[in-house]
C-alpha atoms as a PDB file:
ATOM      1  CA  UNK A   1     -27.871  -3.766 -21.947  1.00  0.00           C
ATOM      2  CA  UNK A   2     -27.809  -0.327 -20.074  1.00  0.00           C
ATOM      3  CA  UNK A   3     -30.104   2.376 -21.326  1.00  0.00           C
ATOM      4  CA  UNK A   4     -28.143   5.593 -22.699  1.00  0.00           C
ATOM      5  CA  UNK A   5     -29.040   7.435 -18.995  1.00  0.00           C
ATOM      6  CA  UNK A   6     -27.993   5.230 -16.922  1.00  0.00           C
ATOM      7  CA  UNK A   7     -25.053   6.120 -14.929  1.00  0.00           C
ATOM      8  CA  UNK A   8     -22.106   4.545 -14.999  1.00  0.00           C
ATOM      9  CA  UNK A   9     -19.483   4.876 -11.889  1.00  0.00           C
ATOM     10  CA  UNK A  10     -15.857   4.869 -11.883  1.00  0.00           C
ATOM     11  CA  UNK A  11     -14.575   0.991 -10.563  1.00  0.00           C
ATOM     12  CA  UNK A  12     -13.320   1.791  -6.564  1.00  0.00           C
ATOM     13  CA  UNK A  13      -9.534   1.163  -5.901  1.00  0.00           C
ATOM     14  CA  UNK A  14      -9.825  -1.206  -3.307  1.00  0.00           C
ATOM     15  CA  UNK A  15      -7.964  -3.849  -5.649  1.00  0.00           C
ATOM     16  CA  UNK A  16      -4.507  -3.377  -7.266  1.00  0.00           C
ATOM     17  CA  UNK A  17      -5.386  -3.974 -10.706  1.00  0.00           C
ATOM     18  CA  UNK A  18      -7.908  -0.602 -10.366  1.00  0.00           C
ATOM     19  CA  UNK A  19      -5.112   1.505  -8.748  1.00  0.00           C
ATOM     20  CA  UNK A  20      -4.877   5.135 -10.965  1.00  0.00           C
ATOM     21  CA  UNK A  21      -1.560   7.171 -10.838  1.00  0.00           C
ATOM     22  CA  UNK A  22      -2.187  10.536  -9.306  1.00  0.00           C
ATOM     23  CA  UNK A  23      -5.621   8.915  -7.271  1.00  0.00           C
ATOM     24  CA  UNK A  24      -6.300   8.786  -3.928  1.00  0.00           C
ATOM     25  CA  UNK A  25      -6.429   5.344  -2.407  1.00  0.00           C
ATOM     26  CA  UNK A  26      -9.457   4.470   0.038  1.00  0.00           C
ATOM     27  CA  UNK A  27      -8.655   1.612   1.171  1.00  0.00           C
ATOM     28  CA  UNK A  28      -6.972  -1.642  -0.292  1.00  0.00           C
ATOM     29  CA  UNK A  29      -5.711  -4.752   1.480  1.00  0.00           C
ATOM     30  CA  UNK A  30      -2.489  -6.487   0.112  1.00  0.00           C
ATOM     31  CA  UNK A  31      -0.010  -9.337   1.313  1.00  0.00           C
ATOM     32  CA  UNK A  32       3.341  -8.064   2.174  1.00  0.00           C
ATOM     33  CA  UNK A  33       5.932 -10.000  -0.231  1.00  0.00           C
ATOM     34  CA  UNK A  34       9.285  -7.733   0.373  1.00  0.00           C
ATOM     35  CA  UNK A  35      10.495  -4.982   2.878  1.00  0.00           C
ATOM     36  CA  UNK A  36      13.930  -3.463   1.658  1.00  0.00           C
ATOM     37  CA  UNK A  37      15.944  -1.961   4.054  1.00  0.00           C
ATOM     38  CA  UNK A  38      15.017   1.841   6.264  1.00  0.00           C
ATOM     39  CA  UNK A  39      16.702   4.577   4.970  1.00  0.00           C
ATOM     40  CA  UNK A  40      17.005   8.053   6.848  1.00  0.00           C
ATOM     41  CA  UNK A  41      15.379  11.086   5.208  1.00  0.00           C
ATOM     42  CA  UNK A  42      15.804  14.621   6.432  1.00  0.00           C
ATOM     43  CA  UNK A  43      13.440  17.148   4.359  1.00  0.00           C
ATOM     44  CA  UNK A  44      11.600  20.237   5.384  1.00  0.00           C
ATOM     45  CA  UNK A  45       8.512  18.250   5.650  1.00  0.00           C
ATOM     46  CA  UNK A  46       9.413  14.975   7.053  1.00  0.00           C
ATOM     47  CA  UNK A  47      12.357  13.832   8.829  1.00  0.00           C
ATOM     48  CA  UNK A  48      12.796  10.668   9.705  1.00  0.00           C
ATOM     49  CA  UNK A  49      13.091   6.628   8.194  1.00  0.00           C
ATOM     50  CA  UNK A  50      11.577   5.350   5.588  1.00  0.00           C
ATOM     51  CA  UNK A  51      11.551   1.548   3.656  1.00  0.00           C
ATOM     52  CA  UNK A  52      10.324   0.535   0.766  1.00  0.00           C
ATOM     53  CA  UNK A  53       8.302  -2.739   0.545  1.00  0.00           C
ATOM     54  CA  UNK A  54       6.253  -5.044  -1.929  1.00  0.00           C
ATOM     55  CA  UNK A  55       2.762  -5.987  -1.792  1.00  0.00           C
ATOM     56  CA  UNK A  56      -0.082  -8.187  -3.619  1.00  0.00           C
ATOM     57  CA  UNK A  57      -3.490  -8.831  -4.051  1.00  0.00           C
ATOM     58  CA  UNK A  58      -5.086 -11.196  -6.161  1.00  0.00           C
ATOM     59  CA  UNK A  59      -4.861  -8.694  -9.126  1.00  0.00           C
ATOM     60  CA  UNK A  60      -1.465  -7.642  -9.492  1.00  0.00           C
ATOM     61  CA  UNK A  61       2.055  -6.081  -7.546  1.00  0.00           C
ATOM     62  CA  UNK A  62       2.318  -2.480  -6.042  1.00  0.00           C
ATOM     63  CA  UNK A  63       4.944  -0.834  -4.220  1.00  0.00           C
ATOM     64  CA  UNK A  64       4.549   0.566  -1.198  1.00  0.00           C
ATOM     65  CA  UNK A  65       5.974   2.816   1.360  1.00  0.00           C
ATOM     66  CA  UNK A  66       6.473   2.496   4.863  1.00  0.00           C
ATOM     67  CA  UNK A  67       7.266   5.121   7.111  1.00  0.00           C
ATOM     68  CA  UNK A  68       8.580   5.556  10.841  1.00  0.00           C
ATOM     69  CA  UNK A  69       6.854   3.045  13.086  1.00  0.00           C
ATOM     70  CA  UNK A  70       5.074   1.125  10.430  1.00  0.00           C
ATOM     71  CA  UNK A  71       8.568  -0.253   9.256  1.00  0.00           C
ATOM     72  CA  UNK A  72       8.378  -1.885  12.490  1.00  0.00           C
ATOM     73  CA  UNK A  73       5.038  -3.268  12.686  1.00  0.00           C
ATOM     74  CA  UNK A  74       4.674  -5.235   9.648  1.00  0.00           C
ATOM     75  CA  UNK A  75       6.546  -7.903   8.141  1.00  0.00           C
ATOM     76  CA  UNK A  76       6.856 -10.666   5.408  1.00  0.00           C
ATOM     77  CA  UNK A  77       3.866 -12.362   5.065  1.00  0.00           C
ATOM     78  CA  UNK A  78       1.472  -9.997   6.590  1.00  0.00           C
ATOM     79  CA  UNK A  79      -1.840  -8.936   5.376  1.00  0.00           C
ATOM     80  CA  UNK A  80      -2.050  -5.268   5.506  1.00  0.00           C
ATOM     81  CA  UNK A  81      -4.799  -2.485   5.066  1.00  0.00           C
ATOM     82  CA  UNK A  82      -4.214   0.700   3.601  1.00  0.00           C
ATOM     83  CA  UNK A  83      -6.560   3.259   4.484  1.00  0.00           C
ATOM     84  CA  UNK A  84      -6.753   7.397   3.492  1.00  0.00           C
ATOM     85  CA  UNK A  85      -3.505   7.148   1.387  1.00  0.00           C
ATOM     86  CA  UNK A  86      -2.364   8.037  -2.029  1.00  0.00           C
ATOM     87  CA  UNK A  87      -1.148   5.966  -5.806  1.00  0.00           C
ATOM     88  CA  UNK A  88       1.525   7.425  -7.956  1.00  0.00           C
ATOM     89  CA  UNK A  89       3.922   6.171 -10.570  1.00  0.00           C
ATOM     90  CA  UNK A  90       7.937   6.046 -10.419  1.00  0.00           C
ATOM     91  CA  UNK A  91       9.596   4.701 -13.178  1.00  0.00           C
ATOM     92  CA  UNK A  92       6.294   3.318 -14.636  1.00  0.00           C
ATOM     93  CA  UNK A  93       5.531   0.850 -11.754  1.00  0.00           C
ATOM     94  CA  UNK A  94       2.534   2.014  -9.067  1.00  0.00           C
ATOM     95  CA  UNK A  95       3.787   2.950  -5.726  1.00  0.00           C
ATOM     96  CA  UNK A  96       0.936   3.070  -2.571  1.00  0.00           C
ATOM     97  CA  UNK A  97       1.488   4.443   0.412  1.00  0.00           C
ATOM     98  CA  UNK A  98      -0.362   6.461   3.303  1.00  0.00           C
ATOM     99  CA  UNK A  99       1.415   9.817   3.118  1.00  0.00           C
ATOM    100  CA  UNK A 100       0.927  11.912   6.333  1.00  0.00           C
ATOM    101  CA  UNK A 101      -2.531  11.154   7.209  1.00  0.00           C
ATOM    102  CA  UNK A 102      -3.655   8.240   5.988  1.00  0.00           C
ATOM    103  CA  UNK A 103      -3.600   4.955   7.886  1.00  0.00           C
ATOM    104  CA  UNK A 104      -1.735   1.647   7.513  1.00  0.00           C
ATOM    105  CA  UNK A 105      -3.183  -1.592   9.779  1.00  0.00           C
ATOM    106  CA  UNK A 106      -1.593  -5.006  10.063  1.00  0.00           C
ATOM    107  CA  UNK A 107      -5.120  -7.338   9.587  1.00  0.00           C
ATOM    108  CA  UNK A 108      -3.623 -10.464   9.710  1.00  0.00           C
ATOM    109  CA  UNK A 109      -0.534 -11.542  11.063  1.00  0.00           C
ATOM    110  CA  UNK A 110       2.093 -14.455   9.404  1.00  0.00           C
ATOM    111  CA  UNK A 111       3.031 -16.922  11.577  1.00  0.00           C
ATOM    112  CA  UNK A 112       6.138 -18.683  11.810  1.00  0.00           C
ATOM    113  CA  UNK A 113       6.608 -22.279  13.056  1.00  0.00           C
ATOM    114  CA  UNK A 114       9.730 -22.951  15.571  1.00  0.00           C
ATOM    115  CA  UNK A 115      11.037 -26.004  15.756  1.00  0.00           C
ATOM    116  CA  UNK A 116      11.185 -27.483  19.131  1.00  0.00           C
END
């Protein structure tokens, strides 16, 4: 049992399940289940291609955005790391992604067998 002055801390976002619209993200690491295709976006603050993509941990889905060169470094199967990026909700599902300075790192790469 706690005693009433104990403090209690808010649970860190470093899994999916604890992901909060509107929140910064720290850091969370995710498998990379889905990559639609880039898209071109021209805006007054970013120009340039984007792709949406699918990740999981152990503790649920998120969406997550890719932009310019990381659309290029990861693919299926990859675990990635998130680092410095943001959470928000479109059309009620949870969307990650590492907005302008936040940092996205392939940790572990999948790797496909070739037939010989």
């Amino acid at each position: 049992m706690n005693p009433p002055h104990a403090l209690t801390w808010p649970t860190p976002a470093r899994r999916i399940a604890n992901l909060q619209p509107n929140t910064p993200v720290k850091r969370l690491e995710m498998v990379i289940l889905r990559i639609y295709p880039r898209r071109l976006i021209v805006s007054p603050s970013y120009t340039g291609y984007v792709a949406a993509a699918c990740g999981r941990d152990d503790t649920g889905l998120v969406g997550l955005v890719l932009w310019g060169e990381q659309i290029e470094a990861v693919t299926l199967g990859d675990i990635v790391r998130l680092e410095s990026g943001w959470c928000r909700s479109r059309d009620g599902a949870l969307v990650v992604s590492t907005g302008k300075h936040g940092r996205l790192t392939v940790v572990k790469s999948f790797e496909r067998k070739t037939e010989d």
